[in-house]
C-alpha atoms as a PDB file:
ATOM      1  CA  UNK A   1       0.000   0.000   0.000  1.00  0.00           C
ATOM      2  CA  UNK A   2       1.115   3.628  -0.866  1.00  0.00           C
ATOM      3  CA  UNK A   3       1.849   5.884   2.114  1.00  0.00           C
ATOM      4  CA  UNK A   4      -0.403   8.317   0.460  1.00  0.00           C
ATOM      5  CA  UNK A   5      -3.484   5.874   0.026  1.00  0.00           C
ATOM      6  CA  UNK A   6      -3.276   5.293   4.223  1.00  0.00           C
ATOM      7  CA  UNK A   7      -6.319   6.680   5.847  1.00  0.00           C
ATOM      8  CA  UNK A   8      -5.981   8.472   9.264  1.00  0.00           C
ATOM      9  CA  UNK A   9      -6.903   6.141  11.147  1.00  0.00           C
ATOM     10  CA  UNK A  10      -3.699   3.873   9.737  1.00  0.00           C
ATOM     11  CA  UNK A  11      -1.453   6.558   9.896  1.00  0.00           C
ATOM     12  CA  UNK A  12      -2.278   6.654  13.289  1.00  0.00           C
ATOM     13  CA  UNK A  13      -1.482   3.241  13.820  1.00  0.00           C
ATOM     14  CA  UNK A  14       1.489   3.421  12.003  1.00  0.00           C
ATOM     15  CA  UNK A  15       2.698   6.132  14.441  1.00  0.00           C
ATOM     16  CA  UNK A  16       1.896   4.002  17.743  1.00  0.00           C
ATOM     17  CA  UNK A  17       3.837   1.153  15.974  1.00  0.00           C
ATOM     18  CA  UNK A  18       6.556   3.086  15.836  1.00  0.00           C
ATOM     19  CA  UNK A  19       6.360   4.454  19.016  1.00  0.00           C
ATOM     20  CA  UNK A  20       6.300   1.307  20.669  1.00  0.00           C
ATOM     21  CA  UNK A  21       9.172  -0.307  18.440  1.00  0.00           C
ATOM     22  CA  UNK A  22      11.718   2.896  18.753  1.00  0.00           C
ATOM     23  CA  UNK A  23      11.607   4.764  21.617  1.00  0.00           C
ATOM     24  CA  UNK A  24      12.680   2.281  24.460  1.00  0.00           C
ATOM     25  CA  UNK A  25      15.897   1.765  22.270  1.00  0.00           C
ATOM     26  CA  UNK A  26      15.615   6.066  21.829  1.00  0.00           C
ATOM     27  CA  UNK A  27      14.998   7.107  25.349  1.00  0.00           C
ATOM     28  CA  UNK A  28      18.123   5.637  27.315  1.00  0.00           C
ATOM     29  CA  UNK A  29      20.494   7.654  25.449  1.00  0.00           C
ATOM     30  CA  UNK A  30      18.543  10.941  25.470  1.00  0.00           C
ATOM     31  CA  UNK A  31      19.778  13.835  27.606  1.00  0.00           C
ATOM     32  CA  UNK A  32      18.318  14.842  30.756  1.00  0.00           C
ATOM     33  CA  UNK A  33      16.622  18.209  30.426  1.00  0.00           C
ATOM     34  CA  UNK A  34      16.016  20.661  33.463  1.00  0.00           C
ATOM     35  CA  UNK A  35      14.123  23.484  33.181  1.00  0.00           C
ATOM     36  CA  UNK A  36      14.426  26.947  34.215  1.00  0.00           C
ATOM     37  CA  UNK A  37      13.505  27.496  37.651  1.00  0.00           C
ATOM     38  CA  UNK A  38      13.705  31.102  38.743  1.00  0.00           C
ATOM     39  CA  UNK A  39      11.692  34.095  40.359  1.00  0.00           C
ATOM     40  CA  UNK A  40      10.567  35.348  36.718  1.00  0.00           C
ATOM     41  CA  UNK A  41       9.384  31.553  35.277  1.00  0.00           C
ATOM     42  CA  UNK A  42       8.187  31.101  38.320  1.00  0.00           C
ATOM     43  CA  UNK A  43       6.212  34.495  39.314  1.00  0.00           C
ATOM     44  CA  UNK A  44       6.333  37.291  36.988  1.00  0.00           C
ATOM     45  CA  UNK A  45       6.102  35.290  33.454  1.00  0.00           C
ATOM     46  CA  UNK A  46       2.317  34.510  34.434  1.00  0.00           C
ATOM     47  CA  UNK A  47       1.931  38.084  35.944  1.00  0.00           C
ATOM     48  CA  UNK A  48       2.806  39.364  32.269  1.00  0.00           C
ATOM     49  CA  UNK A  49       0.527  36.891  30.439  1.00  0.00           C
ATOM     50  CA  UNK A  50      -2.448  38.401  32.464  1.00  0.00           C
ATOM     51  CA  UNK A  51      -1.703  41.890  31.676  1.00  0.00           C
ATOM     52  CA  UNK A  52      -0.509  41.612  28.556  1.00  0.00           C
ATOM     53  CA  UNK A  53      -3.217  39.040  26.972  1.00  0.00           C
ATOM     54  CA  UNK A  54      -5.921  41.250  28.923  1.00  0.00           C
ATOM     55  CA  UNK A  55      -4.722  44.761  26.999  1.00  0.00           C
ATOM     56  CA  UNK A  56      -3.939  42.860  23.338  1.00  0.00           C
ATOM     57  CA  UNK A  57      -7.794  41.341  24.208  1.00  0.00           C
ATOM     58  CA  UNK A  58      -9.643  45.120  24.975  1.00  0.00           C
ATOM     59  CA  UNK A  59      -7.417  46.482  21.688  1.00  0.00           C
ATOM     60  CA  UNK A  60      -8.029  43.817  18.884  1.00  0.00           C
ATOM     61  CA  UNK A  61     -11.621  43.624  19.772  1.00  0.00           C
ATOM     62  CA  UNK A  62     -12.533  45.968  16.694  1.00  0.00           C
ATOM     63  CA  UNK A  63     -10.336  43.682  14.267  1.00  0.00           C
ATOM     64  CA  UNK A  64     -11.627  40.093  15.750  1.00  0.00           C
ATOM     65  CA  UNK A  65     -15.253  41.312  14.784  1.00  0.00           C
ATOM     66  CA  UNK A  66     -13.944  42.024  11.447  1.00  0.00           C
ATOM     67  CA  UNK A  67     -12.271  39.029  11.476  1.00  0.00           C
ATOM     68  CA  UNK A  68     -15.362  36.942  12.494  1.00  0.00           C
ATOM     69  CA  UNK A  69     -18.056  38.602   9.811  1.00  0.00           C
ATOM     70  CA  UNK A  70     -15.570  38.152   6.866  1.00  0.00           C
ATOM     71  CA  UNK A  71     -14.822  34.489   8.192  1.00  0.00           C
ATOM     72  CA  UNK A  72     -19.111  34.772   8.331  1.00  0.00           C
ATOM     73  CA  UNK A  73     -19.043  35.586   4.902  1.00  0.00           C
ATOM     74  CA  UNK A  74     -16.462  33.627   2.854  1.00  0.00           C
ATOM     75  CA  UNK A  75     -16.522  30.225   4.832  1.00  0.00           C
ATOM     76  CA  UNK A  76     -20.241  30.101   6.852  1.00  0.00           C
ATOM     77  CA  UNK A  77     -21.041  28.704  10.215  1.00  0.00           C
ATOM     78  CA  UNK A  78     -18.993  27.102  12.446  1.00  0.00           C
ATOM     79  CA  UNK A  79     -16.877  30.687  12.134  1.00  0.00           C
ATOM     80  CA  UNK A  80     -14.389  29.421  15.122  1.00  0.00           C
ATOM     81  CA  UNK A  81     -12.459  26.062  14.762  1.00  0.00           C
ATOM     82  CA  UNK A  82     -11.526  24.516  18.102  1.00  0.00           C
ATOM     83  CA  UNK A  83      -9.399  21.531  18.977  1.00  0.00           C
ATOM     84  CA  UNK A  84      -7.987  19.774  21.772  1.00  0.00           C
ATOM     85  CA  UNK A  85      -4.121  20.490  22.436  1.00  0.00           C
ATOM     86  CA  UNK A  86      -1.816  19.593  25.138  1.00  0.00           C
ATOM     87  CA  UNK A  87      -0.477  21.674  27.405  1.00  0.00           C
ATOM     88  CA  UNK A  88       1.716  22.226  30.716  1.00  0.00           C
ATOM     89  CA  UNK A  89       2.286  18.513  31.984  1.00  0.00           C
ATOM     90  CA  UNK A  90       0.053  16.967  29.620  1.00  0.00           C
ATOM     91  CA  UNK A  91      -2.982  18.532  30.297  1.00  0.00           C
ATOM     92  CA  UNK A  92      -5.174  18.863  27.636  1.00  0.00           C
ATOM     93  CA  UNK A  93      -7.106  22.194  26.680  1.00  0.00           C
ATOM     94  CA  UNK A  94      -9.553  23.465  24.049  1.00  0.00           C
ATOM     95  CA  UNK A  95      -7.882  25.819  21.730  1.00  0.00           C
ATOM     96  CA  UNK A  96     -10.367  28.197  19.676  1.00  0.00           C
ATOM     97  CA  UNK A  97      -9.634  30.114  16.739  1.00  0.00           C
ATOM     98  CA  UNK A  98     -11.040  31.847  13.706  1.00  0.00           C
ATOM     99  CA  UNK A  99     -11.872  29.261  10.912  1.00  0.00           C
ATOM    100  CA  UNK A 100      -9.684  29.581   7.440  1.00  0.00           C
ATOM    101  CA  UNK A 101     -10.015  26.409   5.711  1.00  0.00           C
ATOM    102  CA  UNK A 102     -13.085  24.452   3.987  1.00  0.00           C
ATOM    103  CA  UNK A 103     -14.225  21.154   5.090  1.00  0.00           C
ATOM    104  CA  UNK A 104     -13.748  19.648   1.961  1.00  0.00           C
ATOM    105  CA  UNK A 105     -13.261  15.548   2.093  1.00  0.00           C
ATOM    106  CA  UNK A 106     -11.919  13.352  -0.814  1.00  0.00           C
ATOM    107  CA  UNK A 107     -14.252  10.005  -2.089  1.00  0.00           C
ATOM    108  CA  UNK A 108     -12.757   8.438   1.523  1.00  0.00           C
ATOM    109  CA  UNK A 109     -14.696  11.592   3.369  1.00  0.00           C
ATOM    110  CA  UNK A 110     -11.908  12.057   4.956  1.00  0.00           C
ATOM    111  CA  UNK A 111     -10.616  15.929   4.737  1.00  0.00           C
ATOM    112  CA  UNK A 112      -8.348  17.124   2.381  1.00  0.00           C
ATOM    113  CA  UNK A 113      -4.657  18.318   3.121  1.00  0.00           C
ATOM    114  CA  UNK A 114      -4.915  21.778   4.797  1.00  0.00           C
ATOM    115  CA  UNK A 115      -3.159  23.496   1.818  1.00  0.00           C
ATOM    116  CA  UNK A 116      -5.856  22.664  -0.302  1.00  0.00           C
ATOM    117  CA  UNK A 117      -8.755  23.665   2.242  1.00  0.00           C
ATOM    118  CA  UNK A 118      -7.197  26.830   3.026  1.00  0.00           C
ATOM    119  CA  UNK A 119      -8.731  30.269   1.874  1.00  0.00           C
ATOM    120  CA  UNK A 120      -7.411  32.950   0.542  1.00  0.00           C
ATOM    121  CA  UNK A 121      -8.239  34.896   3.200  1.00  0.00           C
ATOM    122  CA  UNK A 122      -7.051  32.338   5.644  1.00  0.00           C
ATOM    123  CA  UNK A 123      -3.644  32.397   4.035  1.00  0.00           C
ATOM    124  CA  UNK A 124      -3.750  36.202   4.484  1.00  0.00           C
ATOM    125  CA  UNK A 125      -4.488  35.529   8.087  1.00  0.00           C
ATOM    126  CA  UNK A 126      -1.732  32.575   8.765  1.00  0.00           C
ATOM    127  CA  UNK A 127       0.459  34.779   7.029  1.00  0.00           C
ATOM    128  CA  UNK A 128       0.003  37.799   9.523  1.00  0.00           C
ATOM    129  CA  UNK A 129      -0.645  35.790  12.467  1.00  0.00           C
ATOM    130  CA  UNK A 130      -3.960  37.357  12.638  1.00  0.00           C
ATOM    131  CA  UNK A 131      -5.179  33.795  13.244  1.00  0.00           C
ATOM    132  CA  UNK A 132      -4.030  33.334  16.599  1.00  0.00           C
ATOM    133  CA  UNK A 133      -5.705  36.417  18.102  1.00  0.00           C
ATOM    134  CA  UNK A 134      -8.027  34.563  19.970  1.00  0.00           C
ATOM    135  CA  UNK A 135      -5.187  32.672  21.705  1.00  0.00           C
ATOM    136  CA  UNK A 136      -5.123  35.239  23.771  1.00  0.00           C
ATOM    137  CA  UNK A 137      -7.727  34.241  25.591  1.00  0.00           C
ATOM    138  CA  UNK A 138      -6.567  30.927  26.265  1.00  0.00           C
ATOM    139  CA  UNK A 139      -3.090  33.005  27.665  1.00  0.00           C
ATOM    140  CA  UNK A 140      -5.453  34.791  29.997  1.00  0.00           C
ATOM    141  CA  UNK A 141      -6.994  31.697  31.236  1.00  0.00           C
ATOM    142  CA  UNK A 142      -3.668  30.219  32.116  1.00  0.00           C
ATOM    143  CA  UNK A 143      -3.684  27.437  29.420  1.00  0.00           C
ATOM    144  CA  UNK A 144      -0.941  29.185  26.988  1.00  0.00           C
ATOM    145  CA  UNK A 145       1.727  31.858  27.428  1.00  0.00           C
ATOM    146  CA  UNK A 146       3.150  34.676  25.161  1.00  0.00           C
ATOM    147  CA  UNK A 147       5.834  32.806  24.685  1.00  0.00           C
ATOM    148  CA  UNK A 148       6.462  28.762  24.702  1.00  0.00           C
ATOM    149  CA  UNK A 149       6.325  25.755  22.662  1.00  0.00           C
ATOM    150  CA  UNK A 150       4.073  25.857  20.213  1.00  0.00           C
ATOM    151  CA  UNK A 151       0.209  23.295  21.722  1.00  0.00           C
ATOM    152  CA  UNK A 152       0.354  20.255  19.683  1.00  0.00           C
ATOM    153  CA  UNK A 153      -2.375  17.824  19.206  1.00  0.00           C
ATOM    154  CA  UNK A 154      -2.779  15.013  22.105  1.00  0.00           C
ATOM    155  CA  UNK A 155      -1.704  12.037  19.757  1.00  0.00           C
ATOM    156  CA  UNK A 156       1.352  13.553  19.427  1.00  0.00           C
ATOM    157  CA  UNK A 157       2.330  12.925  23.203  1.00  0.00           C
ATOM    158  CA  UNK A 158       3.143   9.314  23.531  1.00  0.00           C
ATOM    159  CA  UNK A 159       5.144   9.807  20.335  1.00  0.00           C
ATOM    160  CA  UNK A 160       8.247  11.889  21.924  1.00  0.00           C
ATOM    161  CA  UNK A 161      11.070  10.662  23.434  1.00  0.00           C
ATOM    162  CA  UNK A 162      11.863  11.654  26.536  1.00  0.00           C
ATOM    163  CA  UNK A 163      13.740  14.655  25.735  1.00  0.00           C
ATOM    164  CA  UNK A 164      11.237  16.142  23.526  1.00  0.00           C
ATOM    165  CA  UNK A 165       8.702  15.048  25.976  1.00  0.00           C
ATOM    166  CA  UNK A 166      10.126  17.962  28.065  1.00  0.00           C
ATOM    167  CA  UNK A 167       8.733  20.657  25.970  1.00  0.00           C
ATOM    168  CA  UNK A 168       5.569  20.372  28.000  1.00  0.00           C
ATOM    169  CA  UNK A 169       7.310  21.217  31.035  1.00  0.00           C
ATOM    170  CA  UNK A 170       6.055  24.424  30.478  1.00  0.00           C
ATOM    171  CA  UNK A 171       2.655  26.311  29.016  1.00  0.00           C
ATOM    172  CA  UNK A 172       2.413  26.263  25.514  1.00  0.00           C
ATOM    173  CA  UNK A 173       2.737  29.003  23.663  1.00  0.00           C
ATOM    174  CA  UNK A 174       1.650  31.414  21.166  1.00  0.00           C
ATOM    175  CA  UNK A 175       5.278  30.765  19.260  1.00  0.00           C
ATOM    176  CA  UNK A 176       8.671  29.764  20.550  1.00  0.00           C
ATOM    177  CA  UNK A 177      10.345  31.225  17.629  1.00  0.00           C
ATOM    178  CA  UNK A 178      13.555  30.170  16.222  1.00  0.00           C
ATOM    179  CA  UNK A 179      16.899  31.984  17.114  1.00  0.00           C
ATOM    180  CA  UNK A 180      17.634  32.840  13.718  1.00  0.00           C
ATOM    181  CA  UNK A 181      15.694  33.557  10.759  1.00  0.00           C
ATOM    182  CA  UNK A 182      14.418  30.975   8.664  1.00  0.00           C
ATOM    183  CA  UNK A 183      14.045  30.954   4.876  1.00  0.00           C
ATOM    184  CA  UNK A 184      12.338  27.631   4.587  1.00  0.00           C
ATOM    185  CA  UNK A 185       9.526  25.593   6.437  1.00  0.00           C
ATOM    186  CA  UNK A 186      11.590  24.592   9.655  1.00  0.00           C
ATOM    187  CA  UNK A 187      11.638  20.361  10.332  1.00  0.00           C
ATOM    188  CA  UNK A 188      10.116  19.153  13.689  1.00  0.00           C
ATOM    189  CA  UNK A 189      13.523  18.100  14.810  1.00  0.00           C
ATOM    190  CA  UNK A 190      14.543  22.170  14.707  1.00  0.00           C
ATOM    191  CA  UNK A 191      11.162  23.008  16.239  1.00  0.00           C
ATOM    192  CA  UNK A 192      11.441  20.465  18.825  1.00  0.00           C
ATOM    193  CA  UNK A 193      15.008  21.163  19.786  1.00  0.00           C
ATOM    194  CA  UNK A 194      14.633  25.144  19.391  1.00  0.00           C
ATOM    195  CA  UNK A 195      11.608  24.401  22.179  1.00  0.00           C
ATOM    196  CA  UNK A 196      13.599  22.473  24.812  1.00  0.00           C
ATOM    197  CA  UNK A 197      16.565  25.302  24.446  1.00  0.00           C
ATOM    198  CA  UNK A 198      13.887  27.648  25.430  1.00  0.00           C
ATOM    199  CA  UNK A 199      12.748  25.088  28.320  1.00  0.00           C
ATOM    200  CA  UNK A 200      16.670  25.450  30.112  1.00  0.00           C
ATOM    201  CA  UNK A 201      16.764  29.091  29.641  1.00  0.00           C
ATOM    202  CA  UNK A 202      13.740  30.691  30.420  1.00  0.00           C
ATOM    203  CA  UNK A 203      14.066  34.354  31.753  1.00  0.00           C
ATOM    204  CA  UNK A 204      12.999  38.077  31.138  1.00  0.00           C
ATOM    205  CA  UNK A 205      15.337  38.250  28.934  1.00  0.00           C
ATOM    206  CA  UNK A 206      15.107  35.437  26.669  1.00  0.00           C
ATOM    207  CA  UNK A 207      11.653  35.622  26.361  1.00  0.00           C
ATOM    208  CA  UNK A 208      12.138  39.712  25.399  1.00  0.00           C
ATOM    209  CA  UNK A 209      14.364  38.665  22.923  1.00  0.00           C
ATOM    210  CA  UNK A 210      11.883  35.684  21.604  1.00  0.00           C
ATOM    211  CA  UNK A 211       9.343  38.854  21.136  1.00  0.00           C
ATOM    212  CA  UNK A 212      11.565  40.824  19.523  1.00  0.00           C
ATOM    213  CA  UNK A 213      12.173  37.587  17.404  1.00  0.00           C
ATOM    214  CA  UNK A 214       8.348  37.090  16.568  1.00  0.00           C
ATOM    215  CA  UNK A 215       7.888  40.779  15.284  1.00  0.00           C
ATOM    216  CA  UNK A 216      11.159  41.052  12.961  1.00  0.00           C
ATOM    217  CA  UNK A 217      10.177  37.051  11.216  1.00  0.00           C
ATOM    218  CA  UNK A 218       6.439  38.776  11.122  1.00  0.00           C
ATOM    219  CA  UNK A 219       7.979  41.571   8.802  1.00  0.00           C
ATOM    220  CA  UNK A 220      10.695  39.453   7.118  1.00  0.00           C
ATOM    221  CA  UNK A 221       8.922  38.297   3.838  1.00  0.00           C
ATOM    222  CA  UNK A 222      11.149  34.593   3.360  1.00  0.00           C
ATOM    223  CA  UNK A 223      10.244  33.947   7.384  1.00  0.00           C
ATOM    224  CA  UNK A 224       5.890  35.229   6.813  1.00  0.00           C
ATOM    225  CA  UNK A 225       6.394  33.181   3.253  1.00  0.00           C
ATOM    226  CA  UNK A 226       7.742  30.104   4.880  1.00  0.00           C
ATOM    227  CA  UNK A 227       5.255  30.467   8.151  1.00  0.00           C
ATOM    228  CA  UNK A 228       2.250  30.691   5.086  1.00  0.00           C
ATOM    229  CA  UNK A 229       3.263  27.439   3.764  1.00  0.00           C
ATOM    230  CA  UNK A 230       0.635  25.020   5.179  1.00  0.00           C
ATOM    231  CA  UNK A 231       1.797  21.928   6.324  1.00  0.00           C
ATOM    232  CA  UNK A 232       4.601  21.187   4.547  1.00  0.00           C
ATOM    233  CA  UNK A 233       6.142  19.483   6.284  1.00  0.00           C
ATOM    234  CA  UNK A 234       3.794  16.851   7.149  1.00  0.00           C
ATOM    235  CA  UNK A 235       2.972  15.024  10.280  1.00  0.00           C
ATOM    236  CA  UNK A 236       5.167  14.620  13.117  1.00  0.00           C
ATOM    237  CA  UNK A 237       5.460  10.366  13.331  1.00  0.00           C
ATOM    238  CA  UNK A 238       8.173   9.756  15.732  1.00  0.00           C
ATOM    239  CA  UNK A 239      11.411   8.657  15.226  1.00  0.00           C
ATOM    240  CA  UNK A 240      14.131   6.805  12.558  1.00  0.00           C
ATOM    241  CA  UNK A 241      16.664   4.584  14.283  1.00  0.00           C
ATOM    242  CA  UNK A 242      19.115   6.889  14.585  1.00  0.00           C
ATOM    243  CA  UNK A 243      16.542   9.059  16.733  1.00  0.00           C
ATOM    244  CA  UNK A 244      16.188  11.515  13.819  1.00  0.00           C
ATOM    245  CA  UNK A 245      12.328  13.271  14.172  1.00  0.00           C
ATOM    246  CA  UNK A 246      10.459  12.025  10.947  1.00  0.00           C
ATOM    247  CA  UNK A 247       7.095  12.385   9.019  1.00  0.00           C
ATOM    248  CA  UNK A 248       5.898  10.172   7.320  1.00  0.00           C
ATOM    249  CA  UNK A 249       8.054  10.157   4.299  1.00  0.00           C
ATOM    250  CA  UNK A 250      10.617   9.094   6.784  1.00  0.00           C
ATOM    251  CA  UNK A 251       8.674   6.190   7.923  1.00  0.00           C
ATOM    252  CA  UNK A 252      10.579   2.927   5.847  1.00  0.00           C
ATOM    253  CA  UNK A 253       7.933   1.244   3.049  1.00  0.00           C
ATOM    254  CA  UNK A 254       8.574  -1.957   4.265  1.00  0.00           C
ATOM    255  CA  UNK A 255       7.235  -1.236   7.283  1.00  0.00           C
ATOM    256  CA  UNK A 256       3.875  -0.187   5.617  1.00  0.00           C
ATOM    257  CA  UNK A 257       3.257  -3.032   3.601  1.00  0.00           C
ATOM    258  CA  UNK A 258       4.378  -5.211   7.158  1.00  0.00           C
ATOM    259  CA  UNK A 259       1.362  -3.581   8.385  1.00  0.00           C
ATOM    260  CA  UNK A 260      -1.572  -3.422   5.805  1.00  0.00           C
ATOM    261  CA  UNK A 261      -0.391  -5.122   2.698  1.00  0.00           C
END
């Protein structure tokens, strides 16, 4: 069978296979990660989520309702798309945003790939980040931060190894964005390991300098070109061998027709 002919539900299997096959040979030799622990991660970072996610809330209230009739008007009811992510210590939250893709479904009914479901408005919004607006609301309730590793889906949990697994040490995020400016679609392996840096050295200062970091890749046009590419690079599966993160195009054939042929 074709990796591309797997439904979801088979991916999914595919994934805990893997899981179960890789990571107790993975996890011995994975370094122990402690994070920060200090007066701002402990104290002040949630005192500046409040105020900050209350103000950006009173001040983009104009734009969300703009935001909701033209998502109204160009995609229908449901206007907000919510999902279950995973947050500090595995906890799982609802996440709610502003629809910008279709529910289209191919002849399986399952849905399409995101980049063809996605509007042109919604690329607009992805684009500027408008999108996550409403995650601001989720920083005020204490689920997310300003800054952290970016809420992942809850079937993605079981799948890291124990050093990625650390990234949920901490709230999620709005972004944890990388160091240095990117000029492609970055791989889960430099998302995953840019997130644990930021785990073992959270302070005022990093996370300043992570802001600073989200505003100049907002107004670089290779970094808001790359972050407009949807899904690119494809699911996160788990691991090769070596302890490499893949996707599915990493995952060996043989190992799909093992399963399903």
């Amino acid at each position: 069978m074709k990796k591309s002919d797997l439904t979801k539900a088979q991916r999914w299997q595919l994934a805990d296979y893997l899981a179960e096959q890789r990571l107790p040979a993975i996890n011995p030799g994975c370094r122990k990660v402690t994070p920060a622990d200090n007066f701002y991660s402990r104290y002040v970072k949630r005192l500046l989520d409040i105020l900050i996610s209350l103000f950006v809330l009173i001040l983009t209230l104009p734009l969300n309702l703009v935001i909701l009739i033209i998502t109204a008007v160009t995609l229908g009811t449901p206007i907000f798309f919510k999902q279950e992510r995973t947050g500090k210590d595995a906890r799982i939250f609802q996440l709610v945003k502003f629809r910008n893709m279709t529910n289209e479904r191919d002849e399986r009914g399952e849905l399409l790939p995101p980049a063809r479901r996605v509007t042109k408005c919604g690329r607009f919004l992805r684009k500027t980040s408008l999108d996550e607006l409403l995650n601001f609301w989720s920083i005020l309730k204490g689920d997310m931060s300003l800054i952290g590793p970016r809420p992942l889906v809850p079937e993605y949990t079981h799948r890291y190894n124990d050093f990625h697994k650390m990234r949920l040490a901490v709230r999620p995020g709005l972004e944890c964005p990388p160091r240095e400016p990117l000029d492609h679609v970055w791989t889960w392996q430099e998302q995953f390991d840019n997130d644990i840096w930021y785990v073992e050295h959270i302070s005022f200062l990093t996370d300043c300098k992570m802001i600073l970091n989200l505003v100049r890749f907002a107004l670089d046009r290779k970094s808001a070109k790359a972050r407009a590419s949807v899904n690119e690079r494809g699911t996160f599966f788990g691991y090769d061998e070596e302890g490499r993160v893949i996707n599915l195009d990493g995952v060996p054939q043989e190992i799909v027709d093992q399963m399903f042929d």
